[in-house]
Protein backbone atom coordinates (compact mmCIF):
# COMPACT_ATOMS: atom_id res chain seq x y z
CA UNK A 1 13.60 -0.47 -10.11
CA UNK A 2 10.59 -2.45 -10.23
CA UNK A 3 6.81 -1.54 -8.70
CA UNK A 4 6.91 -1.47 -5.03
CA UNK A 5 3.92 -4.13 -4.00
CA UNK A 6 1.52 -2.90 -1.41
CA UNK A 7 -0.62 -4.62 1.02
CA UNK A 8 -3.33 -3.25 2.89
CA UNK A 9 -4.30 -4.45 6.63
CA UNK A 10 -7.44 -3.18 7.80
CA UNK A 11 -10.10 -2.14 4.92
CA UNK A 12 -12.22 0.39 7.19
CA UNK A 13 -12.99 4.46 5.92
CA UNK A 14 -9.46 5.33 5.28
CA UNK A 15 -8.95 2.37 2.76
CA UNK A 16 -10.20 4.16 -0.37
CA UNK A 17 -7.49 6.76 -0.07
CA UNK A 18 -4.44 4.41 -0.18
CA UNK A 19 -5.80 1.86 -2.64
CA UNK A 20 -7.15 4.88 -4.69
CA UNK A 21 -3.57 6.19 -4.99
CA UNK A 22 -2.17 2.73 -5.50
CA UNK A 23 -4.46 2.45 -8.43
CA UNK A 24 -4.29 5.38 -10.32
CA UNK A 25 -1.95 8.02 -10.08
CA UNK A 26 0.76 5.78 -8.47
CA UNK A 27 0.41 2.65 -10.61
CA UNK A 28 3.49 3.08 -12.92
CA UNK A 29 5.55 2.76 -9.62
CA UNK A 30 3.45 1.12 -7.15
CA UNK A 31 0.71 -2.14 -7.31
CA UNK A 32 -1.87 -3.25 -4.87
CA UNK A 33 -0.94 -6.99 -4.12
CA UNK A 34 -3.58 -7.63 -1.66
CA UNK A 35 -5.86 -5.94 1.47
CA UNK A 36 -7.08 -7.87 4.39
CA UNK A 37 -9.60 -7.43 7.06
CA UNK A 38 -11.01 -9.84 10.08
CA UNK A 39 -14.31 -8.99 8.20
CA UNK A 40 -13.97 -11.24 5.19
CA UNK A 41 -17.01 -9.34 3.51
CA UNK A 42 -15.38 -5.56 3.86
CA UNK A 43 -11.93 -7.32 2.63
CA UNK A 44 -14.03 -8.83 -0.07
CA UNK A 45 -15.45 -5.73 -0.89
CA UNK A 46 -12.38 -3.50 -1.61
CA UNK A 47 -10.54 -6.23 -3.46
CA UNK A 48 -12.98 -7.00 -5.90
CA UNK A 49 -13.24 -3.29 -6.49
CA UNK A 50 -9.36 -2.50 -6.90
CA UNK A 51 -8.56 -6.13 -8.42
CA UNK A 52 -7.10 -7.33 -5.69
CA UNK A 53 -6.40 -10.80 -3.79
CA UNK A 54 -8.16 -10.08 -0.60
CA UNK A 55 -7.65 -12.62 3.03
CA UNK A 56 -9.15 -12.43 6.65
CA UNK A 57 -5.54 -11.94 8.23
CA UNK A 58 -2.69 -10.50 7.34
CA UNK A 59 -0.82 -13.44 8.14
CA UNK A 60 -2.47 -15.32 5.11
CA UNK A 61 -2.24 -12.28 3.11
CA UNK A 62 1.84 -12.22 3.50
CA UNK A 63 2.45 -16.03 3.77
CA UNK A 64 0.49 -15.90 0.13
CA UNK A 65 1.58 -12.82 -1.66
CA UNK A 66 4.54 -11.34 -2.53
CA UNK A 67 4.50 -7.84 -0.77
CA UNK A 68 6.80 -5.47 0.51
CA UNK A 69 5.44 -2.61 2.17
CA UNK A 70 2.43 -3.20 4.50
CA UNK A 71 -0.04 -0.78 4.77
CA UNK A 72 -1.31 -0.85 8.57
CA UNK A 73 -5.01 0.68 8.74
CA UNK A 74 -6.51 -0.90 11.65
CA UNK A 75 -7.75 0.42 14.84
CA UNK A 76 -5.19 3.43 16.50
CA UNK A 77 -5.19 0.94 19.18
CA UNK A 78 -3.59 -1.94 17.41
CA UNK A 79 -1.17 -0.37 15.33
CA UNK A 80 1.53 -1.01 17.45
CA UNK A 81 0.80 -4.30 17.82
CA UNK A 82 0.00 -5.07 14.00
CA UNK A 83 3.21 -2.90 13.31
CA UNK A 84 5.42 -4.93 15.38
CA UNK A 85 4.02 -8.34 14.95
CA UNK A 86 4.31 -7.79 11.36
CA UNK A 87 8.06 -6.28 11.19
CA UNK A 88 9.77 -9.00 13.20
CA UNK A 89 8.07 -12.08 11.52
CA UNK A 90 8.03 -10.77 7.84
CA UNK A 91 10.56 -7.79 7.67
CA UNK A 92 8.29 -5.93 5.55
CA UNK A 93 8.87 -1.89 5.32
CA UNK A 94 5.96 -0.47 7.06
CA UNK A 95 3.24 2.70 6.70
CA UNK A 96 0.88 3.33 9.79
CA UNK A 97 -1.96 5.80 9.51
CA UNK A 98 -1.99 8.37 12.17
CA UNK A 99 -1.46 8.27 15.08
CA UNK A 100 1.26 5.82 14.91
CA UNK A 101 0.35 4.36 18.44
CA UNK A 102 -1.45 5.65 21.60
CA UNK A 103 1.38 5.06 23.97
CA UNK A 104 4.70 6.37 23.41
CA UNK A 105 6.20 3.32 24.93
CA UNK A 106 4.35 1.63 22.15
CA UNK A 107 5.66 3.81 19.50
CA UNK A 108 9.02 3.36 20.99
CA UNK A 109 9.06 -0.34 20.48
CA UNK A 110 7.72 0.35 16.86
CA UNK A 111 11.00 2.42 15.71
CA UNK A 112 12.95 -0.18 17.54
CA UNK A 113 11.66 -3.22 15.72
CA UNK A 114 12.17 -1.81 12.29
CA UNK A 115 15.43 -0.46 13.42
CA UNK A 116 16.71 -3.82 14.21
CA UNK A 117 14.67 -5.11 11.47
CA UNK A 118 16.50 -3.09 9.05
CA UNK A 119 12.79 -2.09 7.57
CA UNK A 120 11.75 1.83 7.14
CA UNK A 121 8.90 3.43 9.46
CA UNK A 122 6.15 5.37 8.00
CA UNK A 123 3.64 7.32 10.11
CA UNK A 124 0.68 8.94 7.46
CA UNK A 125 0.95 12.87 8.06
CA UNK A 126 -0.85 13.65 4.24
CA UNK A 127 -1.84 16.61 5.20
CA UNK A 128 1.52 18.18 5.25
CA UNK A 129 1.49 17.83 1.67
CA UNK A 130 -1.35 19.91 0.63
CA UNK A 131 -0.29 22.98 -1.29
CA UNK A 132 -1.06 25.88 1.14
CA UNK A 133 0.61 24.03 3.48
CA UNK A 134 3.99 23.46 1.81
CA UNK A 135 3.48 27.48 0.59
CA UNK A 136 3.46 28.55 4.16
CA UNK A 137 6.02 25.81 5.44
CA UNK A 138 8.68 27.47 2.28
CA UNK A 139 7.58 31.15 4.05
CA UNK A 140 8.59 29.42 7.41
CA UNK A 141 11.85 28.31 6.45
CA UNK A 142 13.08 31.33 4.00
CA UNK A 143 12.06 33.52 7.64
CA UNK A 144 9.51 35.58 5.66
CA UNK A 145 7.39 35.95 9.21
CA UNK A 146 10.62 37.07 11.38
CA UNK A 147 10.18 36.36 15.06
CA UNK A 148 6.78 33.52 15.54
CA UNK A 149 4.25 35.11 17.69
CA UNK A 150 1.06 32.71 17.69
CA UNK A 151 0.14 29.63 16.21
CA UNK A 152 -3.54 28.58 16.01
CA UNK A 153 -5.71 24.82 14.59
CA UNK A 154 -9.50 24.93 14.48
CA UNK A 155 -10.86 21.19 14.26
CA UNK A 156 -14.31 21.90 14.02
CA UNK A 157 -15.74 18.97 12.73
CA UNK A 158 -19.08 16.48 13.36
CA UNK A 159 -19.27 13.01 14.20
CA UNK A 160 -22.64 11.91 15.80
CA UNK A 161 -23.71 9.00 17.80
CA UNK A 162 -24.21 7.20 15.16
CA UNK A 163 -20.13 7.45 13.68
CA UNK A 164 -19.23 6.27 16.83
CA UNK A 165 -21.67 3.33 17.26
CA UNK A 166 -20.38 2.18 13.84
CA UNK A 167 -17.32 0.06 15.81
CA UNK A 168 -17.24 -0.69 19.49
CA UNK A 169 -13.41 0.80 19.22
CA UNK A 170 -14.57 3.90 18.54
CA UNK A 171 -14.16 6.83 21.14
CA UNK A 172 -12.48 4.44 23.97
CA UNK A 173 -9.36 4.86 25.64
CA UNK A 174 -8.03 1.64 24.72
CA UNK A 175 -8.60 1.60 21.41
CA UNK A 176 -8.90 5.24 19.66
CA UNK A 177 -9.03 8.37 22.58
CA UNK A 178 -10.77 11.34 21.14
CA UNK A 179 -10.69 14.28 19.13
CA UNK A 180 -6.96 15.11 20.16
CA UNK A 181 -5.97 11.61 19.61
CA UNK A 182 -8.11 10.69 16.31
CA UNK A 183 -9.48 13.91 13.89
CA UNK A 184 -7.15 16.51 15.31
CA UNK A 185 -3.88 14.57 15.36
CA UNK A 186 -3.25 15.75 11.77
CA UNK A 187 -3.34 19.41 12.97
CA UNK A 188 -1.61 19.43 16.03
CA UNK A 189 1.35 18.02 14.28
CA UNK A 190 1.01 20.82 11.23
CA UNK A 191 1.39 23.02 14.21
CA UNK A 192 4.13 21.53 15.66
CA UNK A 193 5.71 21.27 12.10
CA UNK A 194 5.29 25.15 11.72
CA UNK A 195 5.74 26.41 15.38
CA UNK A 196 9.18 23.58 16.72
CA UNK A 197 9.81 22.09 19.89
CA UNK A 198 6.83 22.38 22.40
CA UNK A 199 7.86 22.84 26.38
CA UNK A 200 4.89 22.73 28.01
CA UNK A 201 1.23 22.81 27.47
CA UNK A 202 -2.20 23.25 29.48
CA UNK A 203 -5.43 21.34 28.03
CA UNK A 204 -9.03 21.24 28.89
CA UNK A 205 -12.41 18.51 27.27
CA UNK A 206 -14.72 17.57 27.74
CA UNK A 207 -17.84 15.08 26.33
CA UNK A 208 -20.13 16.90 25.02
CA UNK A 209 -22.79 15.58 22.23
CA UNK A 210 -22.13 12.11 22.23
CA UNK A 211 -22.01 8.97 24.82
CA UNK A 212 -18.33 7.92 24.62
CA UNK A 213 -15.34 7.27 26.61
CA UNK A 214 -13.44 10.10 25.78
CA UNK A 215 -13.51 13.66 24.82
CA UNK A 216 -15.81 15.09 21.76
CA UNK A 217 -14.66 18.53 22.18
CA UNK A 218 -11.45 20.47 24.35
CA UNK A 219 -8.59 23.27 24.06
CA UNK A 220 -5.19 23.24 24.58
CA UNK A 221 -2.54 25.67 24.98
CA UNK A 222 0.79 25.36 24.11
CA UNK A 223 4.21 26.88 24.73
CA UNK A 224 7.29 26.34 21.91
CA UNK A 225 10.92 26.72 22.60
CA UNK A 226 10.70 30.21 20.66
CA UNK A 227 8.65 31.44 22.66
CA UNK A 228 5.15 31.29 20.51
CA UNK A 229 2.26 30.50 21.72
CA UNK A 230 -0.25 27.59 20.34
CA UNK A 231 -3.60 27.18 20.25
CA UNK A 232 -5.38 23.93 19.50
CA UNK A 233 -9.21 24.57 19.64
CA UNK A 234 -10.84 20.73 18.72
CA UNK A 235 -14.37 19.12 18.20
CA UNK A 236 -16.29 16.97 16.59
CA UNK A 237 -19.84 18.81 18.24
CA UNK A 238 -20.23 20.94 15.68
CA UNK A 239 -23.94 20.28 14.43
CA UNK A 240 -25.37 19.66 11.75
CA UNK A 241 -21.76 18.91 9.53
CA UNK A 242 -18.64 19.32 9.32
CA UNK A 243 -17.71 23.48 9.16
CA UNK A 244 -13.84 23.67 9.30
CA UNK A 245 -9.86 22.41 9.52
CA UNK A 246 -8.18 25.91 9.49
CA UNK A 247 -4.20 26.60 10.83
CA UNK A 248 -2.87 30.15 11.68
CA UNK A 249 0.17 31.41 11.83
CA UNK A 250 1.23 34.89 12.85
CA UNK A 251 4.61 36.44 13.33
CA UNK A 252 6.20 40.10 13.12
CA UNK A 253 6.38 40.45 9.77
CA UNK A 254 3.42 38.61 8.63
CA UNK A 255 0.40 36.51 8.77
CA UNK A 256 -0.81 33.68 7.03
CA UNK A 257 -4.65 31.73 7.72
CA UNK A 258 -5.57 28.37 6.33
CA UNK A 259 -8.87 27.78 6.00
CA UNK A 260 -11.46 24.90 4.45
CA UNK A 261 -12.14 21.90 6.11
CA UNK A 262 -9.09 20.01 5.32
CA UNK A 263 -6.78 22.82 5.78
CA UNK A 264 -7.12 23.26 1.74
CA UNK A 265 -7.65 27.04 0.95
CA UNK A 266 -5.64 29.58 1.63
CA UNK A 267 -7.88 32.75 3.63
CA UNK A 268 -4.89 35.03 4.31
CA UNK A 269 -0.94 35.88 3.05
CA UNK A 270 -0.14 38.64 4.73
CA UNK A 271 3.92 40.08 5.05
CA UNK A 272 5.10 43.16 5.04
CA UNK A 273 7.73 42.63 2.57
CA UNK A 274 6.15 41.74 -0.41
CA UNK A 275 7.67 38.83 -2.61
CA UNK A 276 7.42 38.04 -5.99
CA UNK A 277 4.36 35.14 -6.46
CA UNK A 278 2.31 37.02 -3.55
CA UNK A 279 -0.13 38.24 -5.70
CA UNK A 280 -1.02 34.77 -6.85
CA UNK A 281 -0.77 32.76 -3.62
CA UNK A 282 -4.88 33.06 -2.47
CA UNK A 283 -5.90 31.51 -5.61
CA UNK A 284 -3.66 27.94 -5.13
CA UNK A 285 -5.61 24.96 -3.87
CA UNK A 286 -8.74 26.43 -3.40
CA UNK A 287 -10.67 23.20 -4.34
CA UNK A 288 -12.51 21.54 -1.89
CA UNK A 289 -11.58 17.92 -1.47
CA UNK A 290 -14.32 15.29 -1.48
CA UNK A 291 -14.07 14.37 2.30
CA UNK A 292 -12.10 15.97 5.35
CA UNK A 293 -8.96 13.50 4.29
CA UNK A 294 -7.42 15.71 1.53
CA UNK A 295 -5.62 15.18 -1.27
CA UNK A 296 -2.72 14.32 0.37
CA UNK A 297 -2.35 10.50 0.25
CA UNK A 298 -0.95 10.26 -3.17
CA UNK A 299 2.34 12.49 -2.32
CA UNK A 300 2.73 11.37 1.26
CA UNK A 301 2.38 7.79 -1.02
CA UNK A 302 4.95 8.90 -3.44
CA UNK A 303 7.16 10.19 -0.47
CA UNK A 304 7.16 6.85 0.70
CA UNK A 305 7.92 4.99 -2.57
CA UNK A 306 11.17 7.69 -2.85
CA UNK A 307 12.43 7.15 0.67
CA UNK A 308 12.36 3.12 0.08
CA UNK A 309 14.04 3.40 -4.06
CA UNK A 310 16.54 5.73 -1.85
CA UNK A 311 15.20 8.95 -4.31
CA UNK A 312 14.72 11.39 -1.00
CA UNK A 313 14.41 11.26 2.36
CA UNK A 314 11.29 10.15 4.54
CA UNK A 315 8.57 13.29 5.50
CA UNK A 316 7.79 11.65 8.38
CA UNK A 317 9.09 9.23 9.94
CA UNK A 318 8.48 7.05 12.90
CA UNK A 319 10.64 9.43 15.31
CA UNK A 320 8.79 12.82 13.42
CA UNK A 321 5.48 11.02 14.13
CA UNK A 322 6.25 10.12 17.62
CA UNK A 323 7.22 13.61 18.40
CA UNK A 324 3.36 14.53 17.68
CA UNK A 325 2.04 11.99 19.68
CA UNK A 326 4.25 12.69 22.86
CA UNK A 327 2.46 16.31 22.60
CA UNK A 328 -1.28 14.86 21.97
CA UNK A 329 -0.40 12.63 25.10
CA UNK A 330 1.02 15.56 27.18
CA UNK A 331 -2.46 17.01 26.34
CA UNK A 332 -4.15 14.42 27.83
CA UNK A 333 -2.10 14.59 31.01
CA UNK A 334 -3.23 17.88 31.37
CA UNK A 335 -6.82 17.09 30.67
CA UNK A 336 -6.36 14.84 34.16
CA UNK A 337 -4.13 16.55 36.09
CA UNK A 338 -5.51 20.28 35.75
CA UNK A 339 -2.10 21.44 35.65
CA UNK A 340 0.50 22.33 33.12
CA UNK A 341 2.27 19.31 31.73
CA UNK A 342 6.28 20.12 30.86
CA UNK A 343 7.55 18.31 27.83
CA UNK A 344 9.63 15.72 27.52
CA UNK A 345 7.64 13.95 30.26
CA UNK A 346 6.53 10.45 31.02
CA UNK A 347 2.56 9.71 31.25
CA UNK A 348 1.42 9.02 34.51
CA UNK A 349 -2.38 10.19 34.67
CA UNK A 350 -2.61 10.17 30.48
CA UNK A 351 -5.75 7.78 30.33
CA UNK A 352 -4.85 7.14 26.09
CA UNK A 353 -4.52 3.43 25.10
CA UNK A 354 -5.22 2.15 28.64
CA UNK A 355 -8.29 -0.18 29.39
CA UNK A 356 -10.98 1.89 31.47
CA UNK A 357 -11.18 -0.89 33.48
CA UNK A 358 -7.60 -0.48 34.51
CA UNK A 359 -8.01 3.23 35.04
């Protein structure tokens, strides 16, 4: 089959990773047709670097090039929107970075329209792809740890006034929510990934450090359909940079930790039955990446070039991503309830992708 052609909406911080990917390592099966932004100078800026045609909207960028997956890196806030507008006028397959939407309504209609559409739904989860990660998901599934006991994510991570002053969007309800919604989505779906079904959880935040709508900083507790127990401990108030993105996971016959700061270097293999490879495990992966992304765009990438060529199936896909975003917003129906929120539930007090003047 021929190179899949990519086009990228939305040229803000996580640009570099997909057109990076595009670029280099992917390039024998993939091409960067175009990238578009409504600021003509940032669109400017990452075409003329990756040698690509570059437009103000995406609706000039698809009436003009030939593309066939879309690349939606806008705003959380407008991903449905973009997502939906998109799949119904151009029938394009689609890849949305995380999360995939800020209402689950929203995220509903998403896997409808490219349902109907006949178009595949991608929702950017990289970070299930870095080594440790897949080593302690293959321990998971071949039941090295027995019965799961306790989960646990560390987001400790700093964003100052000035990274949110950067975009008016940035730290409002409407548009992104907080550090559940935004930095630690990517961990409380590896703990969901590791730990199953959630049934209920109880969540505290709080805003800290910084002057925004939401929450710089909060905990969460979480109860699975096993019977383990979660722990999501998230904020962006550490000071002065960023110190970790670690995941946990203990059982009765062993325990693994996840350390770094993108959940990149394995601390801890622990079982009581040793297997053969143990002895090797702490020394995979150990290289810090360059920012708190990863190194996981280019195989969630290639994931996504397999699922469409019909190679393997999709990692995540718009239902998998949804189910991480109905926890993030039972989280923040906890946050303004006080109470225990069960799962499945419908948001009633959840202020995430709502107007604060509607609040």
């Amino acid at each position: 089959m021929g190179k899949l052609r990519f086009g990228l909406v939305g040229c803000g911080r996580i640009v570099k990773k997909h057109a990076e990917a595009l670029t280099t390592v992917l390039k024998d099966k993939a091409e960067l047709s175009a990238v578009c932004d409504i600021k003509p100078e940032r669109a400017k800026t990452i075409g003329e670097k990756y040698g690509a045609p570059y437009f103000s909207s995406y609706e000039h960028m698809l009436d003009s090039v030939p593309i066939d997956v879309v690349n939606i890196l806008t705003e959380s806030g407008n991903h449905a929107r973009h997502t939906i507008d998109i799949v119904k006028k151009y029938r394009k397959h689609v890849v949305v970075e995380k999360p995939m939407a800020l209402l689950l309504d929203d995220a509903d209609q998403m896997i409808r329209a490219c349902d109907e559409a006949g178009v595949k739904l991608f929702v950017v989860k990289q970070n299930r792809y870095n080594l440790p990660v897949m080593k302690l998901r293959e321990a998971l599934e071949t039941g090295r740890f027995g019965k799961l006991v306790m989960g646990t994510v560390r987001v400790r991570w700093s964003r100052d006034q000035k990274y949110y002053d950067q975009d008016p969007w940035r730290g409002t309800w409407a548009m992104d929510g907080g550090v559940f919604a935004n930095q630690a989505s990517h961990h409380v779906d590896l703990l969901k990934w590791m730990l199953g079904n959630p049934v209920s959880v109880f969540a505290k935040g709080a805003t800290q450090l910084v002057n925004i709508e939401a929450e710089d900083t909060g905990a969460a507790i979480i109860t699975f359909e096993n019977g383990a127990i979660g722990i999501v401990e998230a904020t962006t108030a550490v000071r002065p940079k960023d110190l970790e993105g670690s995941l946990s996971i203990l059982g009765e016959k062993g325990s693994v930790e996840i350390g770094g700061f993108a959940v990149n270097e394995m601390k801890i293999w622990n079982f009581r039955n040793p297997a053969p490879g143990d002895e090797d495990i702490l020394n995979i992966s150990n290289q810090n990446p360059p920012d708190v992304y990863g190194f996981g765009h280019v195989k969630y990438l290639q994931n996504v070039i397999d699922t469409i060529n019909k190679k393997e199936q999709a990692l995540v896909d718009g239902l998998e991503g949804r189910k991480s975003l109905e926890l993030i917003s039972a989280i923040y129906e906890s946050m303004e309830t006080g109470k225990e929120v069960q799962l499945r539930f419908r948001p009633s007090r959840c202020r995430l992708g709502l107007n604060h003047s509607a609040i």
